[in-house]
C-alpha atoms as a PDB file:
ATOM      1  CA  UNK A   1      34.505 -90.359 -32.518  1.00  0.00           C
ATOM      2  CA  UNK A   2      32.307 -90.014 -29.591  1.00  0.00           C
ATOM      3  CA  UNK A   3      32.154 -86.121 -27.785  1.00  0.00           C
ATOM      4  CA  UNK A   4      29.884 -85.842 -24.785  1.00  0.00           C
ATOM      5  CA  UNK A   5      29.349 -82.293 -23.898  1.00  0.00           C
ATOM      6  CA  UNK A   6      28.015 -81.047 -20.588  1.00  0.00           C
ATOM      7  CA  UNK A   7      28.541 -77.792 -18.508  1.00  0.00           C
ATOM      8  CA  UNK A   8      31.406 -77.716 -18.156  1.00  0.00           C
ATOM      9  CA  UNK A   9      31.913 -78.042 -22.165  1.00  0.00           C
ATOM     10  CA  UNK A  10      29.996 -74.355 -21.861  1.00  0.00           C
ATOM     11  CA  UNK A  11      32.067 -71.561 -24.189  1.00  0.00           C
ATOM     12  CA  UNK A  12      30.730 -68.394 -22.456  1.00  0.00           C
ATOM     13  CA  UNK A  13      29.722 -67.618 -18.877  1.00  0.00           C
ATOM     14  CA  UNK A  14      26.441 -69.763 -18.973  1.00  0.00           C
ATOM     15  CA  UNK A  15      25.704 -73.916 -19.179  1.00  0.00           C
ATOM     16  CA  UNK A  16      24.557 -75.682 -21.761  1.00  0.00           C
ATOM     17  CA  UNK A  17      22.259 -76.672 -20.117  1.00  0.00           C
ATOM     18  CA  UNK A  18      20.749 -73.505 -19.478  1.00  0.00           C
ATOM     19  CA  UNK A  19      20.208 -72.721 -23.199  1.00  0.00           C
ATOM     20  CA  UNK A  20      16.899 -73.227 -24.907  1.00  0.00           C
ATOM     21  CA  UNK A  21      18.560 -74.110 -28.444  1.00  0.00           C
ATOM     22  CA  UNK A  22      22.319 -75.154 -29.115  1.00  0.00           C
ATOM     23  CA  UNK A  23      24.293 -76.432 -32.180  1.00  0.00           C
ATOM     24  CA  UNK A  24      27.751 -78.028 -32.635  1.00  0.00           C
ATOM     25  CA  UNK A  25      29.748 -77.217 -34.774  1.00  0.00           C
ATOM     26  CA  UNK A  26      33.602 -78.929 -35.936  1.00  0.00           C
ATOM     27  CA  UNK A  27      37.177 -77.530 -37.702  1.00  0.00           C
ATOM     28  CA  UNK A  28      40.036 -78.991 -38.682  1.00  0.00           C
ATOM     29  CA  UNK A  29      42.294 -76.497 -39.010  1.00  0.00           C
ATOM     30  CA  UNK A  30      45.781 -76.538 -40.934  1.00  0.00           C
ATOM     31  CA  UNK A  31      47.036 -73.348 -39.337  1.00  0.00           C
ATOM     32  CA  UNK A  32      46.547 -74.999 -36.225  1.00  0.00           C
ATOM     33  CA  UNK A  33      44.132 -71.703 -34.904  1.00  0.00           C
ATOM     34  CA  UNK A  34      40.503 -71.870 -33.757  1.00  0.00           C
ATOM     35  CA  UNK A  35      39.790 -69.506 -37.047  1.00  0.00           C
ATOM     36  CA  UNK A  36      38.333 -70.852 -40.306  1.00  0.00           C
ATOM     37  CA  UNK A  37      40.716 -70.458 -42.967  1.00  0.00           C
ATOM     38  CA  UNK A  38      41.469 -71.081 -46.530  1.00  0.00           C
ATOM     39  CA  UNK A  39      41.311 -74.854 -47.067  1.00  0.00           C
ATOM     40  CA  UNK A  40      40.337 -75.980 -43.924  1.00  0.00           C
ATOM     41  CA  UNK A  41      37.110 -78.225 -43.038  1.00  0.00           C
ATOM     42  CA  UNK A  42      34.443 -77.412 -40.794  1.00  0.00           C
ATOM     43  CA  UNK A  43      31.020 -78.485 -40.066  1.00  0.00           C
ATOM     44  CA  UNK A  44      27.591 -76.824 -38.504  1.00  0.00           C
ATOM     45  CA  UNK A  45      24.734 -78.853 -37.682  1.00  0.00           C
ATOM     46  CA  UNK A  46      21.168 -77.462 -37.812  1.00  0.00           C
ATOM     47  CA  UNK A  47      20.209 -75.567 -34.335  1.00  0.00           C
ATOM     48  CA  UNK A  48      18.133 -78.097 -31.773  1.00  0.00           C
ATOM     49  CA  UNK A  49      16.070 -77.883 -28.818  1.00  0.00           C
ATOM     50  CA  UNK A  50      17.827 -80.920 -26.219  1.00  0.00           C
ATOM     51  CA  UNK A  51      15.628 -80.157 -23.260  1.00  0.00           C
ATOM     52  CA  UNK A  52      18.223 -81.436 -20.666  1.00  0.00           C
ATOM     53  CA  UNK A  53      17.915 -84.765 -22.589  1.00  0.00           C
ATOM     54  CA  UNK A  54      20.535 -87.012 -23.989  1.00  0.00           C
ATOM     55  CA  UNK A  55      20.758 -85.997 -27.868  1.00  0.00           C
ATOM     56  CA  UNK A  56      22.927 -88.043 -30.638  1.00  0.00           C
ATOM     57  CA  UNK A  57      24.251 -85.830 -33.434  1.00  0.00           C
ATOM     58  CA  UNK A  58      26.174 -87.130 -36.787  1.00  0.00           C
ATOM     59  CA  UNK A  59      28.445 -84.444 -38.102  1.00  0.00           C
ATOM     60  CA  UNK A  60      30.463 -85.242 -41.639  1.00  0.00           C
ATOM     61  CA  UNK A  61      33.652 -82.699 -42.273  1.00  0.00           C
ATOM     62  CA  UNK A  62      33.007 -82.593 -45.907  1.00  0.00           C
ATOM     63  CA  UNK A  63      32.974 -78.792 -46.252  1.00  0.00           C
ATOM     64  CA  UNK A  64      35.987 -76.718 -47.404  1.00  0.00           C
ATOM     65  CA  UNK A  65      36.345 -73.072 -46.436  1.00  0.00           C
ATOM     66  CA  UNK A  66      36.959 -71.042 -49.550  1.00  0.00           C
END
């Protein structure tokens, strides 16, 4: 699955683009809410500096939540 993420992508009242270090992060959720609960997979990658540039990141759901 391929996500681009710009600006407008921005949770928050500022742009991506503005910030000096981002992460992304991933859930599937079985409740269905934007919570992490019991069972449910999610993902963090490591913080990185993009510098306005184009940046590829590789995310694996492999993690349960407790």
């Amino acid at each position: 699955m391929t996500i681009r993420l710009d600006d407008a992508s921005a949770v928050g009242p500022f742009n991506l683009s503005s910030a000096d270090t981002v992460f992304v992060s991933a859930l599937v959720s079985f409740t269905g809410t934007a919570n992490p609960g019991s069972g449910d997979y999610r993902v963090v990658s490591d913080s990185f500096v993009h510098k306005g540039q184009h940046a590829v990141i590789d995310l694996v759901l492999s993690e349960r939540v407790p």
